[in-house]
C-alpha atoms as a PDB file:
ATOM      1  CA  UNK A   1     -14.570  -6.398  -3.072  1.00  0.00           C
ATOM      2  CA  UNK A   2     -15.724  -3.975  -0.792  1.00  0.00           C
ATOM      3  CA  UNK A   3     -15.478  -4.132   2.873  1.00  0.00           C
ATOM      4  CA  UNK A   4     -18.158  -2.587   5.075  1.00  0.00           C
ATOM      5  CA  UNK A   5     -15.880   0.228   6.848  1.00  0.00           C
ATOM      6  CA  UNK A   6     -15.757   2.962   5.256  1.00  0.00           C
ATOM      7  CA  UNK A   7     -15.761   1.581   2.007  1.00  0.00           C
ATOM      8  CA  UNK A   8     -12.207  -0.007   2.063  1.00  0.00           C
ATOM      9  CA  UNK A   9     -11.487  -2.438  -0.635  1.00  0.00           C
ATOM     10  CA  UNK A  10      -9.550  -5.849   0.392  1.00  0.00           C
ATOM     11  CA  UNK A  11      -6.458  -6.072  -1.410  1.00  0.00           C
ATOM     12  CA  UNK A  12      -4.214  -8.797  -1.208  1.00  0.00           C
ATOM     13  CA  UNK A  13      -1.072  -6.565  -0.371  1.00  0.00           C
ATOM     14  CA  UNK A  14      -2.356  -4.649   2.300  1.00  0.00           C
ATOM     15  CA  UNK A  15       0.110  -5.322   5.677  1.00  0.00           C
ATOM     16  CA  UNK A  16       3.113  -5.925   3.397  1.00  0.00           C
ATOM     17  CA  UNK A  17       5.605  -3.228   2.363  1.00  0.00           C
ATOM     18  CA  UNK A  18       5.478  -1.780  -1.175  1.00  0.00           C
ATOM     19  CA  UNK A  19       7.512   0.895  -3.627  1.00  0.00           C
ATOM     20  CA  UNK A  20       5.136   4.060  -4.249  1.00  0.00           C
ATOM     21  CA  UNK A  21       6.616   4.019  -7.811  1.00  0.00           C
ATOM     22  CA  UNK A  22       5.153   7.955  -7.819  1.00  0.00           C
ATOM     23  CA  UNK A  23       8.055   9.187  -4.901  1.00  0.00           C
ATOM     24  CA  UNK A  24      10.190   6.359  -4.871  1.00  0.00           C
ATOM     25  CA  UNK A  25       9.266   5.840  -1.383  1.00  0.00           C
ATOM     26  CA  UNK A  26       8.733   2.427  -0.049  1.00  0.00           C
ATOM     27  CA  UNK A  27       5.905   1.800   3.102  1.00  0.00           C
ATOM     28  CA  UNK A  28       3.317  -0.295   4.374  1.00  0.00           C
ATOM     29  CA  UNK A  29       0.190  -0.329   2.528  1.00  0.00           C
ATOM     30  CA  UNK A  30      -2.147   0.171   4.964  1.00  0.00           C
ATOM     31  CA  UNK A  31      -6.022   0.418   3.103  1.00  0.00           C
ATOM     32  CA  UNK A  32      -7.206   0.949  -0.481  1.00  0.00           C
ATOM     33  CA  UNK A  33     -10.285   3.760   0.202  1.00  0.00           C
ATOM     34  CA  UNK A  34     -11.728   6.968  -1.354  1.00  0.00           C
ATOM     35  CA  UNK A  35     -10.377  10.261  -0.412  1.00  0.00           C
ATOM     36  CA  UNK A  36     -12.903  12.240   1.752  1.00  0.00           C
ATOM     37  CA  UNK A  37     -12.705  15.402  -0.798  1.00  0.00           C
ATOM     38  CA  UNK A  38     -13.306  13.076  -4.221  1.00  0.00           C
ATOM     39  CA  UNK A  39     -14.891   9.839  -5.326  1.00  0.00           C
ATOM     40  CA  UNK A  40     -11.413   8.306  -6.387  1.00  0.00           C
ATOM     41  CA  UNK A  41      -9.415   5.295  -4.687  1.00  0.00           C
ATOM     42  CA  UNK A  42      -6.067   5.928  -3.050  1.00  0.00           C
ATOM     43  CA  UNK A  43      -3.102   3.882  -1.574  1.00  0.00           C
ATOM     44  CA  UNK A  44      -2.629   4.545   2.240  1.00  0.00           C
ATOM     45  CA  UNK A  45       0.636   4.202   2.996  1.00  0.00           C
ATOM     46  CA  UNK A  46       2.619   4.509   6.368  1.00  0.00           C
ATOM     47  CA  UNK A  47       6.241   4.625   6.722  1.00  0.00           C
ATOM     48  CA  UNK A  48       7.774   1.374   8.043  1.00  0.00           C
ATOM     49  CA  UNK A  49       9.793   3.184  11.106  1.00  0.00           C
ATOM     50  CA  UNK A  50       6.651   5.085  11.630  1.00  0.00           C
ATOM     51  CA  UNK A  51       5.957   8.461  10.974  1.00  0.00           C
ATOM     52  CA  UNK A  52       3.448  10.410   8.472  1.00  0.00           C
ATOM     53  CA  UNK A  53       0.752   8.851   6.425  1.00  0.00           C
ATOM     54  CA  UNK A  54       0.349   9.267   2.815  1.00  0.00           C
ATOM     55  CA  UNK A  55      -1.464   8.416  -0.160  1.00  0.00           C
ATOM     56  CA  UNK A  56      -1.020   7.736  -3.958  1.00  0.00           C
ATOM     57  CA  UNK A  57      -2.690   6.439  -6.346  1.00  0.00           C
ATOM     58  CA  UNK A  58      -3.003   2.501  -6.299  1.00  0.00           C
ATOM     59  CA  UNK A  59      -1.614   2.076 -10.201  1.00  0.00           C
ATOM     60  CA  UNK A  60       1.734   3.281  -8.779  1.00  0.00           C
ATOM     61  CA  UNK A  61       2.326   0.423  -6.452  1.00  0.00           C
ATOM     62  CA  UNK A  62       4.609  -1.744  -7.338  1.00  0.00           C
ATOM     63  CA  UNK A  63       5.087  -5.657  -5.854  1.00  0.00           C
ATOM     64  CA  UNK A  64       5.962  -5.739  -2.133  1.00  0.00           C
ATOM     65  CA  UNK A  65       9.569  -6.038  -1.008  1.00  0.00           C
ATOM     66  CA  UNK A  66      10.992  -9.124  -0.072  1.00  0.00           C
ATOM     67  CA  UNK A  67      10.272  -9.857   3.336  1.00  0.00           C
ATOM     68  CA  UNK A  68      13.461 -10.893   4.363  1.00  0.00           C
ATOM     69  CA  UNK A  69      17.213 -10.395   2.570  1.00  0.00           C
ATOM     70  CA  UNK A  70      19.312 -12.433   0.166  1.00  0.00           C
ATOM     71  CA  UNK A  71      17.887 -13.900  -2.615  1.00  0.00           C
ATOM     72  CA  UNK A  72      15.416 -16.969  -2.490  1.00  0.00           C
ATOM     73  CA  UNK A  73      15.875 -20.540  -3.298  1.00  0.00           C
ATOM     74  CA  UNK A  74      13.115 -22.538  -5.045  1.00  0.00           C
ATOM     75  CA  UNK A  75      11.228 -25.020  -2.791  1.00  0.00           C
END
């Protein structure tokens, strides 16, 4: 689905952190949108403790990080 900014598509991941399989890096997805110099989608990414934007490709996300530590318990 596309979203009338800048044509940003919803994903159901964006806010939450998630592994850039790519660099091994782990940040918070911030948009799925094309990259100003080609047609193609890209992850935006932003480090949790802040710092420099970046961008990979969305096929190398991988599911977000548990939001909190120790393991879970079925409800």
């Amino acid at each position: 689905m596309t979203t009338e900014t800048l044509q940003h598509r919803s994903h159901e991941w964006i806010g939450q952190v998630v592994e850039d399989t790519a660099t091994g890096r782990t940040g918070i997805l911030r948009a799925i949108a094309p990259d100003t110099d080609a047609p193609r989608l890209l992850a935006w990414l932003a480090p949790v403790g802040g710092g420099r934007e970046w961008t990979t490709d969305p096929s190398m996300l991988v599911h977000p990080v548990p939001t909190s530590p120790g393991p879970r318990t079925a409800s």
